[in-house]
C-alpha atoms as a PDB file:
ATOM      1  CA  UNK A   1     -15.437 -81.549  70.765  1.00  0.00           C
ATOM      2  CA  UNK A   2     -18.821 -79.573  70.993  1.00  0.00           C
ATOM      3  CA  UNK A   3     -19.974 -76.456  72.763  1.00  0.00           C
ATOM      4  CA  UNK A   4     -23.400 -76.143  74.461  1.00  0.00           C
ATOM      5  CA  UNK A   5     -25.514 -73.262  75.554  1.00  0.00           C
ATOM      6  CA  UNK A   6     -26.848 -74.861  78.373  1.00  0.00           C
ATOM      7  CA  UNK A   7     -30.616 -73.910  79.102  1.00  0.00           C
ATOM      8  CA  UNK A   8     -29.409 -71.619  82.612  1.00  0.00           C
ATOM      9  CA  UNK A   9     -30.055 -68.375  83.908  1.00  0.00           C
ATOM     10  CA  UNK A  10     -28.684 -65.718  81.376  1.00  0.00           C
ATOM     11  CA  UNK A  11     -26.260 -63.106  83.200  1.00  0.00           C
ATOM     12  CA  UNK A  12     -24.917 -59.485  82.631  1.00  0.00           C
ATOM     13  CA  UNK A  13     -21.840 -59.877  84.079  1.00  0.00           C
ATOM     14  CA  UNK A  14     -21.576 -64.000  84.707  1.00  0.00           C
ATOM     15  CA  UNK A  15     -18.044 -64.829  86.428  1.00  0.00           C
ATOM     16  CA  UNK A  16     -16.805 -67.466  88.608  1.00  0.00           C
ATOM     17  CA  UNK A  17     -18.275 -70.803  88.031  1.00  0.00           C
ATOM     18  CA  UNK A  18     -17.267 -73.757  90.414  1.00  0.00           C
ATOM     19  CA  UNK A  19     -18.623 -77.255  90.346  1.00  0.00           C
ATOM     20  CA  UNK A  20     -19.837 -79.050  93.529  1.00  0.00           C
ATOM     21  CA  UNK A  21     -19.070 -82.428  93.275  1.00  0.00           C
ATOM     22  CA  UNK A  22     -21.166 -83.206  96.329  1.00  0.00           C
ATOM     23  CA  UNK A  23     -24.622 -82.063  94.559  1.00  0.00           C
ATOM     24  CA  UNK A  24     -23.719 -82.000  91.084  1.00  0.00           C
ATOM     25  CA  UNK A  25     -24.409 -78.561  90.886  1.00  0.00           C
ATOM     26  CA  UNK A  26     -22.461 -75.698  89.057  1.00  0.00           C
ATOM     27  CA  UNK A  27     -22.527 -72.808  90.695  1.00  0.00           C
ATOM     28  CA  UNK A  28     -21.647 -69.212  89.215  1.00  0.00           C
ATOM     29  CA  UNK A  29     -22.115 -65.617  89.644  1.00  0.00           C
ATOM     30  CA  UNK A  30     -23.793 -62.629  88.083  1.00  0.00           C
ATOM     31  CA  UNK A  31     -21.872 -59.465  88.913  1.00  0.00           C
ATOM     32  CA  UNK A  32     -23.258 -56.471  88.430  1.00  0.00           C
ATOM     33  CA  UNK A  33     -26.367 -58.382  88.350  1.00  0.00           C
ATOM     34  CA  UNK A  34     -26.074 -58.914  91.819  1.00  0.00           C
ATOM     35  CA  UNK A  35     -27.072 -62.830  91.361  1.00  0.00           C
ATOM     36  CA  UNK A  36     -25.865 -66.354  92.456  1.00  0.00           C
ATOM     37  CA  UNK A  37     -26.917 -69.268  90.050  1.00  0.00           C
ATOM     38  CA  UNK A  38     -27.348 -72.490  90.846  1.00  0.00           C
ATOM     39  CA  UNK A  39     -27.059 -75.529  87.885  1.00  0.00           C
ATOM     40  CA  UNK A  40     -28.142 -79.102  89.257  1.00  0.00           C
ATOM     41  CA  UNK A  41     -27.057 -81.060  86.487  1.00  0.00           C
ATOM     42  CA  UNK A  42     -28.379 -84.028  87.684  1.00  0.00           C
ATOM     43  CA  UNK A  43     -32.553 -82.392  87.502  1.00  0.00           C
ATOM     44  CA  UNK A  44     -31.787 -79.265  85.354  1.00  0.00           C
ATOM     45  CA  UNK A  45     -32.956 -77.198  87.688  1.00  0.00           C
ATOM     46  CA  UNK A  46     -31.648 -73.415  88.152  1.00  0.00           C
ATOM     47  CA  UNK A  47     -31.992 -71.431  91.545  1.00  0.00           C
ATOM     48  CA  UNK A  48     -31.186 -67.940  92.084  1.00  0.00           C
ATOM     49  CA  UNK A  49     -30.181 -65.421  94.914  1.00  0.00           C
ATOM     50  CA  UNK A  50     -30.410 -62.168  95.174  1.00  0.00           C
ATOM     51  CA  UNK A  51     -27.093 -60.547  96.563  1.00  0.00           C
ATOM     52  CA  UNK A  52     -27.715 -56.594  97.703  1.00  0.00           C
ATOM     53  CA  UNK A  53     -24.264 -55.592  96.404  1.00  0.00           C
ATOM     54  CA  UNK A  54     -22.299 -56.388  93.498  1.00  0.00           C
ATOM     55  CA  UNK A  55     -20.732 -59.175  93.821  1.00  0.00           C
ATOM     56  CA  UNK A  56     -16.781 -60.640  92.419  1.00  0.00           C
ATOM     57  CA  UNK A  57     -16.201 -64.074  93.706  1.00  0.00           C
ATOM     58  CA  UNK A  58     -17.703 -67.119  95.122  1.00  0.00           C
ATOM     59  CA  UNK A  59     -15.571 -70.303  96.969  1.00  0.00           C
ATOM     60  CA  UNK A  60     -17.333 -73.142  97.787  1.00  0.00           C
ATOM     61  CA  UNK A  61     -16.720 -74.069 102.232  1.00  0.00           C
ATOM     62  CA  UNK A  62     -15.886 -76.806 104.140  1.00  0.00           C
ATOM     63  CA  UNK A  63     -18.975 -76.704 106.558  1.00  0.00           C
ATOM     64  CA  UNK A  64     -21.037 -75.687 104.117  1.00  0.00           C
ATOM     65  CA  UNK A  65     -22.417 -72.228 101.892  1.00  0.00           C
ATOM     66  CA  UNK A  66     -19.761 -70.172 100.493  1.00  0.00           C
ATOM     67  CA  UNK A  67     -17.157 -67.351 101.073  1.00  0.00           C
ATOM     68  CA  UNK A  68     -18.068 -64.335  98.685  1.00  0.00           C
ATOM     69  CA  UNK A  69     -16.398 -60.719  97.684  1.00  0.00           C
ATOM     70  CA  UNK A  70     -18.836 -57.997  97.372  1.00  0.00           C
ATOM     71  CA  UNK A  71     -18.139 -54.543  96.734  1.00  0.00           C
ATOM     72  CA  UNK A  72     -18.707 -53.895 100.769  1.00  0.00           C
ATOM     73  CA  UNK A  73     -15.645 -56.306 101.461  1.00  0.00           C
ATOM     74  CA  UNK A  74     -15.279 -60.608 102.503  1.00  0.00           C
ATOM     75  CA  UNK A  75     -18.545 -62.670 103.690  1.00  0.00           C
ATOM     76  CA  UNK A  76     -19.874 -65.682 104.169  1.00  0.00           C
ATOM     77  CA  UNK A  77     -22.714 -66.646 102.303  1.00  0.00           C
ATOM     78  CA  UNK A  78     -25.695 -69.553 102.871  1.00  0.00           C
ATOM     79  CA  UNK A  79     -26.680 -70.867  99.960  1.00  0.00           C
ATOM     80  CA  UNK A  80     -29.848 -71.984 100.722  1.00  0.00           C
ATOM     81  CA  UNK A  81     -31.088 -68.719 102.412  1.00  0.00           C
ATOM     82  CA  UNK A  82     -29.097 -66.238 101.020  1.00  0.00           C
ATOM     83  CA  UNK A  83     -28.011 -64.741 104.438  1.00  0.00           C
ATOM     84  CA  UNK A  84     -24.692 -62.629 104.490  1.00  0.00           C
ATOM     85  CA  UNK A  85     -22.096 -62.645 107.676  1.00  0.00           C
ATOM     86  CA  UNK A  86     -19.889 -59.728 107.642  1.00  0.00           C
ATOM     87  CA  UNK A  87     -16.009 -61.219 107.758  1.00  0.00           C
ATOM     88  CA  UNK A  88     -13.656 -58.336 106.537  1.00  0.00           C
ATOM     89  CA  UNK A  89     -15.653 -55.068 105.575  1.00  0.00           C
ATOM     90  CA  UNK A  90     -14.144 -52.958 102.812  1.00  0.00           C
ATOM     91  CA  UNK A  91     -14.023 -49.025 104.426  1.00  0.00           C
ATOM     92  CA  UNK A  92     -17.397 -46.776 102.867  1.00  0.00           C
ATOM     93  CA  UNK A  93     -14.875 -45.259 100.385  1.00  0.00           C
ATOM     94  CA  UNK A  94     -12.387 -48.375  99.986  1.00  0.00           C
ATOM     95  CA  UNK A  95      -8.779 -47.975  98.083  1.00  0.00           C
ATOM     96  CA  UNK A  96      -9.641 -51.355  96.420  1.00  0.00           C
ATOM     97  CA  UNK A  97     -12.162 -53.705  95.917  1.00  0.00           C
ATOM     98  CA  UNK A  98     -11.535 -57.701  95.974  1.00  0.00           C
ATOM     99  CA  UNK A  99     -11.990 -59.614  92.266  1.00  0.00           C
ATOM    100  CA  UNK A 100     -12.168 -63.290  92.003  1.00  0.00           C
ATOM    101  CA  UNK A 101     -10.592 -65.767  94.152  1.00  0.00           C
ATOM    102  CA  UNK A 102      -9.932 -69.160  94.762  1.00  0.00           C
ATOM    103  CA  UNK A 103      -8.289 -72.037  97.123  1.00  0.00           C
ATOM    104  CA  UNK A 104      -5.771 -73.820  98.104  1.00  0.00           C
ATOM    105  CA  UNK A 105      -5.139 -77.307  98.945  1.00  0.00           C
ATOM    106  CA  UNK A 106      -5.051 -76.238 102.640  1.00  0.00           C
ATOM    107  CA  UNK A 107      -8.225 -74.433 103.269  1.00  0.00           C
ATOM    108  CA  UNK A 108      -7.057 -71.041 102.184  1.00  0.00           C
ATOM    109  CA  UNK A 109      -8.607 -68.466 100.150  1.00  0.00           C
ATOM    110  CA  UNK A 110      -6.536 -66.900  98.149  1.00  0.00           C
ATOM    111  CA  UNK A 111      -7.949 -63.544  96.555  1.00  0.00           C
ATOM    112  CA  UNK A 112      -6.984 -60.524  94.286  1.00  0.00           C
ATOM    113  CA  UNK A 113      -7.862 -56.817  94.582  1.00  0.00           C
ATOM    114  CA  UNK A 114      -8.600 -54.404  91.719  1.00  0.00           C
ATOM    115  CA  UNK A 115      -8.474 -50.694  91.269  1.00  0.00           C
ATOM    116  CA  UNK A 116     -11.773 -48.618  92.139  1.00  0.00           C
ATOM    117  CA  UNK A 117     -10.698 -46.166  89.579  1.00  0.00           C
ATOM    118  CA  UNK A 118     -12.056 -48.096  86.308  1.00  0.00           C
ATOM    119  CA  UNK A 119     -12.042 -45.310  84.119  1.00  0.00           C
ATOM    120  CA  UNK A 120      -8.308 -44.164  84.674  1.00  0.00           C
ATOM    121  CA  UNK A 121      -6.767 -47.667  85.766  1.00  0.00           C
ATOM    122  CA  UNK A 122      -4.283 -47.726  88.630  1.00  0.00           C
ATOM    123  CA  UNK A 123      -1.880 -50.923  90.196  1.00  0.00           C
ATOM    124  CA  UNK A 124      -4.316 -50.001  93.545  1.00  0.00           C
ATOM    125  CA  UNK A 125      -4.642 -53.986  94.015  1.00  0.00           C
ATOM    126  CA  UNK A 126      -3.366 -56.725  95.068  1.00  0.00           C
ATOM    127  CA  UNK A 127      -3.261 -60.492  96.169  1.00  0.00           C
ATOM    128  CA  UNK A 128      -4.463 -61.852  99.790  1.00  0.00           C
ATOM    129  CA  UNK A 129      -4.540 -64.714 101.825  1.00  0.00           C
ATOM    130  CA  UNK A 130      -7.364 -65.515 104.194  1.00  0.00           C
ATOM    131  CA  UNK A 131      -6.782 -68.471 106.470  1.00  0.00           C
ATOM    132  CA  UNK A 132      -8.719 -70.521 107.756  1.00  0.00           C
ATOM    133  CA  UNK A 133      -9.103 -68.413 111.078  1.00  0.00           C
ATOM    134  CA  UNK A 134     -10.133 -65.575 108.889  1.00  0.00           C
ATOM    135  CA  UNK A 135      -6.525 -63.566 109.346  1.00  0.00           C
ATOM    136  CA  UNK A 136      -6.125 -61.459 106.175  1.00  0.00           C
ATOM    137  CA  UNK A 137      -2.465 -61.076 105.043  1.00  0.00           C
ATOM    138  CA  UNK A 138      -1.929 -59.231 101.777  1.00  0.00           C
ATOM    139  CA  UNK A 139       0.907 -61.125  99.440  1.00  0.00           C
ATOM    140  CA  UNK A 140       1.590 -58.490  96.707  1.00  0.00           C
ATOM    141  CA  UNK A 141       0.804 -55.154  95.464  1.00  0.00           C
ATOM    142  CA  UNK A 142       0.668 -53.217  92.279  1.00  0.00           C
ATOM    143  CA  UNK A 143      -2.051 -54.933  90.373  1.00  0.00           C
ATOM    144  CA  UNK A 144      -4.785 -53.220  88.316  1.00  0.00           C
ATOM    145  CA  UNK A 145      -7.525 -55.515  87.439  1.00  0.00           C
ATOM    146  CA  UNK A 146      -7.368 -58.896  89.770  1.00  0.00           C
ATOM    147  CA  UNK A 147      -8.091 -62.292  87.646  1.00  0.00           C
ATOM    148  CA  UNK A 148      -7.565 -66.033  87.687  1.00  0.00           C
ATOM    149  CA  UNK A 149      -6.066 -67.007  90.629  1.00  0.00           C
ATOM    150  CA  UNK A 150      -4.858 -71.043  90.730  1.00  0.00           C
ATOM    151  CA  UNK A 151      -2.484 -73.750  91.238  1.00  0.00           C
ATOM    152  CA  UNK A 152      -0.362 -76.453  89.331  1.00  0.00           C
ATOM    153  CA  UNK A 153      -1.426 -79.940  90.598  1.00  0.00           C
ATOM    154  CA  UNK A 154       1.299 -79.814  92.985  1.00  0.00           C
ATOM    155  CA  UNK A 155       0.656 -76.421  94.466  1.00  0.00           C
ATOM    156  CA  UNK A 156       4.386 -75.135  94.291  1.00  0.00           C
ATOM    157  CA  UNK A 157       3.474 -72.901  91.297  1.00  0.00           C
ATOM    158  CA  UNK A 158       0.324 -69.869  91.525  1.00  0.00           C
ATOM    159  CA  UNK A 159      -0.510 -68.951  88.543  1.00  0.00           C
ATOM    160  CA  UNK A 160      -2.767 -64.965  88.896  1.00  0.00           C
ATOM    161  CA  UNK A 161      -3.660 -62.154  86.205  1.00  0.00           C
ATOM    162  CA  UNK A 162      -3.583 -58.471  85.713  1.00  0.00           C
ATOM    163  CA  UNK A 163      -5.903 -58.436  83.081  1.00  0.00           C
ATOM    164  CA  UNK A 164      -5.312 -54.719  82.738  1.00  0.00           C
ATOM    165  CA  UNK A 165      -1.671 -55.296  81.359  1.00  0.00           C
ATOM    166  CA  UNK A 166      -2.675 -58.189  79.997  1.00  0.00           C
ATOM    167  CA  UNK A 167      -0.149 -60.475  81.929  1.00  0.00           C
ATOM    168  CA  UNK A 168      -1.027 -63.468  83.362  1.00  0.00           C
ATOM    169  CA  UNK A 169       2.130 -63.996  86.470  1.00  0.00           C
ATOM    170  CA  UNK A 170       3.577 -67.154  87.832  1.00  0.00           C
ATOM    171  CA  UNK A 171       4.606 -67.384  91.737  1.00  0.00           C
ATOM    172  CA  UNK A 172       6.486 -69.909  93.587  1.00  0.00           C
ATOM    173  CA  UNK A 173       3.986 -70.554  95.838  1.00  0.00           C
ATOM    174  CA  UNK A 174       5.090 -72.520  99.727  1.00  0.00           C
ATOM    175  CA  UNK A 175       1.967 -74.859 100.767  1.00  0.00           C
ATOM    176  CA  UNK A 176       2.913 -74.947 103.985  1.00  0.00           C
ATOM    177  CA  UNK A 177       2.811 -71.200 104.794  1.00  0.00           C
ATOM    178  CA  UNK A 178       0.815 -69.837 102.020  1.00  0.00           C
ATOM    179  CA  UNK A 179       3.606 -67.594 100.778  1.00  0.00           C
ATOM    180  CA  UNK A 180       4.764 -66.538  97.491  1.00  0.00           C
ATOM    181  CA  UNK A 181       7.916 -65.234  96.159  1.00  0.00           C
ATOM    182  CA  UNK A 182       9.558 -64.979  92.763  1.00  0.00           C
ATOM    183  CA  UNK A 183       7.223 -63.373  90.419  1.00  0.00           C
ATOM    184  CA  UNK A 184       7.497 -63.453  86.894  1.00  0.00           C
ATOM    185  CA  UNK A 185       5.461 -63.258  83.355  1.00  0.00           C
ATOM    186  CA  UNK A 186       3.785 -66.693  82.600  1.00  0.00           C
ATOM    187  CA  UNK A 187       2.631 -65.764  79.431  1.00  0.00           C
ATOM    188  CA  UNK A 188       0.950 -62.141  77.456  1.00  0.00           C
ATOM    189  CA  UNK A 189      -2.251 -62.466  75.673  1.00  0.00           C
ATOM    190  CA  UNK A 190      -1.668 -59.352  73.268  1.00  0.00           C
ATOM    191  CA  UNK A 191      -1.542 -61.430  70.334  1.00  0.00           C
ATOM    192  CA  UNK A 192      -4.249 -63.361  71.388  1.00  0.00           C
ATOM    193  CA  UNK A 193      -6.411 -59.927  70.646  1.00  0.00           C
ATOM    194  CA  UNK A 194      -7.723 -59.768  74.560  1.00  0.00           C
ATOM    195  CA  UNK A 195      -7.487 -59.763  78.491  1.00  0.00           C
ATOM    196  CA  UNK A 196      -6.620 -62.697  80.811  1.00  0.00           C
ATOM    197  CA  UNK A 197      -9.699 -63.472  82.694  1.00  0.00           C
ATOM    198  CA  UNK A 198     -10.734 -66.194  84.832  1.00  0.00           C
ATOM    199  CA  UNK A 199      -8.655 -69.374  84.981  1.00  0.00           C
ATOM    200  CA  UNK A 200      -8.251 -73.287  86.259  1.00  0.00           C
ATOM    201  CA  UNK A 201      -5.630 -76.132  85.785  1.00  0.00           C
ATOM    202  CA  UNK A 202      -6.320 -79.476  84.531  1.00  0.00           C
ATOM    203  CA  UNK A 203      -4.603 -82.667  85.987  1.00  0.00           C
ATOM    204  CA  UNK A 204      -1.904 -82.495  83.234  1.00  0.00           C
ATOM    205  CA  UNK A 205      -0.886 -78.997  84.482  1.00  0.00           C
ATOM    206  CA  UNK A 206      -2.500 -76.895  81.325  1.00  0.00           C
ATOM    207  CA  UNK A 207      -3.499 -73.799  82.537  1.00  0.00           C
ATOM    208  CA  UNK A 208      -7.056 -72.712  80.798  1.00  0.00           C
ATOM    209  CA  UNK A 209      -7.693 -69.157  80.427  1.00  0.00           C
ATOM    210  CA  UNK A 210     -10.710 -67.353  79.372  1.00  0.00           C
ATOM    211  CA  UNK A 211      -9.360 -64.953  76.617  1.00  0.00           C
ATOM    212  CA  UNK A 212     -11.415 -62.052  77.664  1.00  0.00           C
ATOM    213  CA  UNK A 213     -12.824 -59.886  74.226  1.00  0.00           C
ATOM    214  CA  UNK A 214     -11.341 -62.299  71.679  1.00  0.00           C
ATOM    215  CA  UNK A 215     -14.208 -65.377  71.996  1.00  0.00           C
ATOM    216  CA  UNK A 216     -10.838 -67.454  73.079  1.00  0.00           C
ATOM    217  CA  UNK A 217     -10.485 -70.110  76.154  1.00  0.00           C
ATOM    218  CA  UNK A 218      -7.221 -71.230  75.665  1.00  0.00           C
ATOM    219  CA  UNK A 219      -5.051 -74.017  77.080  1.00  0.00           C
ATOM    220  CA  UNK A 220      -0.963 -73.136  78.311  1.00  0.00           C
ATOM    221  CA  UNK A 221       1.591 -75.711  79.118  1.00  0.00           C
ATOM    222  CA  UNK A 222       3.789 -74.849  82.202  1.00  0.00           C
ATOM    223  CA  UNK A 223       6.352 -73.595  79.501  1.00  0.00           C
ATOM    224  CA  UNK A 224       3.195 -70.575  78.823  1.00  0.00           C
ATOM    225  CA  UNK A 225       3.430 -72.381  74.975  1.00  0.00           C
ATOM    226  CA  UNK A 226      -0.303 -72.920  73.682  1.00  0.00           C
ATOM    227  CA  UNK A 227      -1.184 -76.228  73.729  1.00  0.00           C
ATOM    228  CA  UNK A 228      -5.207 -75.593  72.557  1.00  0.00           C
ATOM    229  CA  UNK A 229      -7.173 -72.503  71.417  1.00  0.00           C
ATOM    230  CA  UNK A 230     -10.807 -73.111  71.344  1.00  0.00           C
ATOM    231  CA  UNK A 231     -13.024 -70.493  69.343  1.00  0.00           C
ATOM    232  CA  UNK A 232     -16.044 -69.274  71.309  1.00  0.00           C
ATOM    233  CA  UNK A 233     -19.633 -68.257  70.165  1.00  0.00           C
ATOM    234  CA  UNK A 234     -18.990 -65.235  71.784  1.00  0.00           C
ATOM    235  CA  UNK A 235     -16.162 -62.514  72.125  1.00  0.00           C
ATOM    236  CA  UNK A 236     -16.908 -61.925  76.067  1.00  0.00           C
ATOM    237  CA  UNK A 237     -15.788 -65.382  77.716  1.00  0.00           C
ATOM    238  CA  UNK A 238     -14.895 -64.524  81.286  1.00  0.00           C
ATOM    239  CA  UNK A 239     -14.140 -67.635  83.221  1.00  0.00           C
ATOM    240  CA  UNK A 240     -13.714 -71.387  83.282  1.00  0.00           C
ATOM    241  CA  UNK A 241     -14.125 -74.519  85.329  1.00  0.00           C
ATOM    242  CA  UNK A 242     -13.948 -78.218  84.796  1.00  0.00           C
ATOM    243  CA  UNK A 243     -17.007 -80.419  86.188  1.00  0.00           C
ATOM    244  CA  UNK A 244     -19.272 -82.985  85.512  1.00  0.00           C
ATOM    245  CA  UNK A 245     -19.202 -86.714  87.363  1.00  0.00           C
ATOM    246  CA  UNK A 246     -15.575 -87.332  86.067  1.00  0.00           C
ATOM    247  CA  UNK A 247     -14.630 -84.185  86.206  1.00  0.00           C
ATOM    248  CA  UNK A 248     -13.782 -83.596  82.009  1.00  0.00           C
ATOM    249  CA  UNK A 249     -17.091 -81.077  81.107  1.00  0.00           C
ATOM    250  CA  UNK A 250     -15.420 -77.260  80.641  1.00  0.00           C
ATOM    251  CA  UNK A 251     -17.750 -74.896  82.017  1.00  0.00           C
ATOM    252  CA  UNK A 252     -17.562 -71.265  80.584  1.00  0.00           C
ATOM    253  CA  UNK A 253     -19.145 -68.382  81.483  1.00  0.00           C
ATOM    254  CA  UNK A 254     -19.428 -65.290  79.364  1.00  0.00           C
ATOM    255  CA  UNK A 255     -20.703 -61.409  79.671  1.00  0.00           C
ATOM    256  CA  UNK A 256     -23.855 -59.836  78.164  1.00  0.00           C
ATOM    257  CA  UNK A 257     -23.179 -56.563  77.515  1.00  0.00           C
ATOM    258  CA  UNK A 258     -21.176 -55.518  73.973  1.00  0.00           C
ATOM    259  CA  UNK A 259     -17.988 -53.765  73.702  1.00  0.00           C
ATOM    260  CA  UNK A 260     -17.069 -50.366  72.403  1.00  0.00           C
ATOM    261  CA  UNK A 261     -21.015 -49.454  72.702  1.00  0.00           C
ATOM    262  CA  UNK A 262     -21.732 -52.537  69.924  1.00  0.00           C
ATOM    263  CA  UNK A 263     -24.553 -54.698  70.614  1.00  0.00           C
ATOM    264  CA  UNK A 264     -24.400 -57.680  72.624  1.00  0.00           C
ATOM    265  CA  UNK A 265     -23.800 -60.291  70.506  1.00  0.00           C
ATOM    266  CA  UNK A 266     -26.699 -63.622  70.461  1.00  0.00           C
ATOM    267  CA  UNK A 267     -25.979 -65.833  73.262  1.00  0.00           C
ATOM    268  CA  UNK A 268     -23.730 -63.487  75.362  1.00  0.00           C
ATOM    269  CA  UNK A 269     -23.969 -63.542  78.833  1.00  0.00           C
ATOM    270  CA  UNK A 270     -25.185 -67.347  78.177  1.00  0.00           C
ATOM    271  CA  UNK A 271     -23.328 -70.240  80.541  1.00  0.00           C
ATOM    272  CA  UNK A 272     -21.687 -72.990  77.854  1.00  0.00           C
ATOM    273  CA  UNK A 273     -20.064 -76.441  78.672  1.00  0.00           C
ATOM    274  CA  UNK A 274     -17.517 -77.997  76.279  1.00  0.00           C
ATOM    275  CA  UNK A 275     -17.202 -81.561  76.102  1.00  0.00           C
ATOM    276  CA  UNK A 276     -15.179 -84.350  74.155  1.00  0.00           C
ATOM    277  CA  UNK A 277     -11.861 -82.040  75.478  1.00  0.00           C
ATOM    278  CA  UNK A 278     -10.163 -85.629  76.178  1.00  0.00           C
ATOM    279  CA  UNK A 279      -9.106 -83.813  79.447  1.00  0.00           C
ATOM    280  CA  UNK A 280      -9.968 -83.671  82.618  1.00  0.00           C
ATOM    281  CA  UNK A 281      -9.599 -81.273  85.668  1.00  0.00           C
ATOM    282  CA  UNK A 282      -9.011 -81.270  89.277  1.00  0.00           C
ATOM    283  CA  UNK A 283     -11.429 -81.035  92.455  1.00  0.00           C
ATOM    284  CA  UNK A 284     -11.620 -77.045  93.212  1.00  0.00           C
ATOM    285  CA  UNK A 285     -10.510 -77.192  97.118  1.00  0.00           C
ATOM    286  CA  UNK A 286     -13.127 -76.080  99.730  1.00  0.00           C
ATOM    287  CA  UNK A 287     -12.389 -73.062 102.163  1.00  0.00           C
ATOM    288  CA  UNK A 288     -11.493 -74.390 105.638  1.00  0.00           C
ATOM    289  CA  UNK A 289     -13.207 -71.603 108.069  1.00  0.00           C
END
C-alpha cells in the first residue's frame, strides 16, 4: 500500500471528491474556499471554479455538469463555465443548510441537512430526496451535522452520518420508491478518537469512512466490525472515493486549517490517493434531472 500527495490544488476546507470515469478526472470541492477542482489524471492538469457561496456537495449529472449545495440552497452547476441555475433556494435566514450528498442507482440525489447553529449544535437537519423531476421530499429529521451518505452494492441498505454524535446510521433503504425506514446505529467512532465524515462502499460491501480529527480512513464490514484502519499523514481527512481506470485508487481529501487553534499540520488540506488497497470500488451513479 502507499499514500500520495498528489501535485493538486491545495484546499481549506476540501470535501467531496467523485471520479468521472468518462474523462478521467477527479473532481472535488473546496468549501469555505468557495472552489471546484478539477484532477485529469490522464494530463495532470488542475482547473478551478470560483463558486460565490460556500459550497457542501457536488454530484456528477446525467446530461452533463453537476448538481451542487451551497449555502443559498440546491443548483445546477456547468462545469465548464461555472454558471449556477437556481433549483431549490434555501430562505435568506434558512433553519438548515444542506451537507454532502450523493446518488442512487436510479437517478436520485440523496442529501443531508446540518444545523446553522455551529457553535451550540442542534438535530435542525435532516435527509432528502430529490428526484429526478427535481421534487424535494425530506426522509428524516433530527440530525446535527449531515455526512456520508451511500449504498451497499445492492442498494437495500443506506448507510448516512451525524458526525456531531459521532454515529454513523444504517437504513433499509426501497430502490423503487426511494424510501427509508428502520434506522439504527451502524457503528460509533468514539474510540476511533474522531467524527464520521465523508464515506463510499467498495464492491465487497466495506463501507470506508474518513475518520474525521484522528488521521483515520477506515474500512467496516456490513456487521460495522473493522476490517482495515489506514493511518493518515494528516489528522483532518474528510472524505473518500474510489477511482482510477479500474476503479481500485482511494482518493482522500483532507482540511487545512488546525484544530483547537494548533497549526495546520504539513500537507493538510492536500488531496492524497492510496493505492495497492487490493480493492476496488463501485461507479458513483449520475443524477438523472
Amino acid at each position: 500500500m502507499q499514500i500520495t500527495k498528489l501535485d493538486a490544488p491545495r484546499c481549506v476546507g476540501g470535501e467531496n471528491p467523485v471520479w468521472d470515469e468518462r474523462t478521467q478526472t477527479l473532481y472535488y470541492i473546496d468549501n469555505t474556499g468557495m472552489r471546484v477542482h478539477s484532477l485529469d489524471t490522464l494530463t495532470g492538469q488542475s482547473r478551478t471554479l470560483e463558486i460565490p457561496s460556500v459550497i457542501t456537495t457536488l454530484v456528477l449529472r446525467e446530461s452533463g455538469g453537476a448538481a451542487v449545495t451551497l449555502r443559498t440552497g440546491i443548483h445546477f452547476l456547468d462545469l465548464e463555465t461555472g454558471a449556477l441555475e437556481d433549483i431549490h433556494p434555501l430562505p435568506a435566514t434558512p433553519t438548515y443548510v444542506y451537507n454532502d450528498g450523493k446518488v442512487d442507482a436510479r437517478g436520485r440525489f440523496v442529501l443531508g441537512a446540518s444545523t446553522t447553529t455551529f457553535e451550540t449544535p442542534g438535530p435542525d437537519g435532516g435527509l432528502f430526496r430529490l428526484d429526478p423531476y427535481l421534487r424535494l421530499t425530506q426522509l428524516d429529521a433530527g440530525i446535527h451535522f449531515s455526512n456520508g451518505p451511500c449504498w451497499s452494492p445492492d442498494f437495500k441498505t443506506l448507510y448516512f452520518s451525524d458526525s456531531w454524535l459521532k454515529t454513523t446510521y444504517a437504513y433499509d433503504y426501497d430502490i423503487d420508491t426511494g424510501a427509508i425506514a428502520n434506522r439504527r446505529t451502524f457503528i460509533k467512532t468514539d474510540e476511533l478518537g474522531g467524527l464520521p465524515d465523508g464515506a463510499t462502499v467498495d464492491v465487497d460491501g466495506l463501507v470506508w469512512i474518513a475518520i474525521y480529527g484522528s488521521s483515520k480512513v477506515v474500512a467496516f464490514r456490513p456487521d460495522g466490525s473493522v476490517e482495515r484502519m489506514i493511518e493518515m499523514p494528516v489528522r483532518l481527512v474528510s472524505s473518500v472515493a474510489f477511482g482510477g481506470p479500474d476503479l481500485d485508487r482511494l482518493y482522500v481529501t483532507t482540511i487545512a486549517h488546525g484544530i483547537d487553534g494548533a497549526p495546520a499540520e504539513e500537507g493538510a488540506g492536500s488531496l492524497y490517493v492510496i493505492d495497492g488497497l487490493g480493492v476496488s470500488g463501485r461507479l458513483e451513479s449520475r443524477f438523472a434531472g
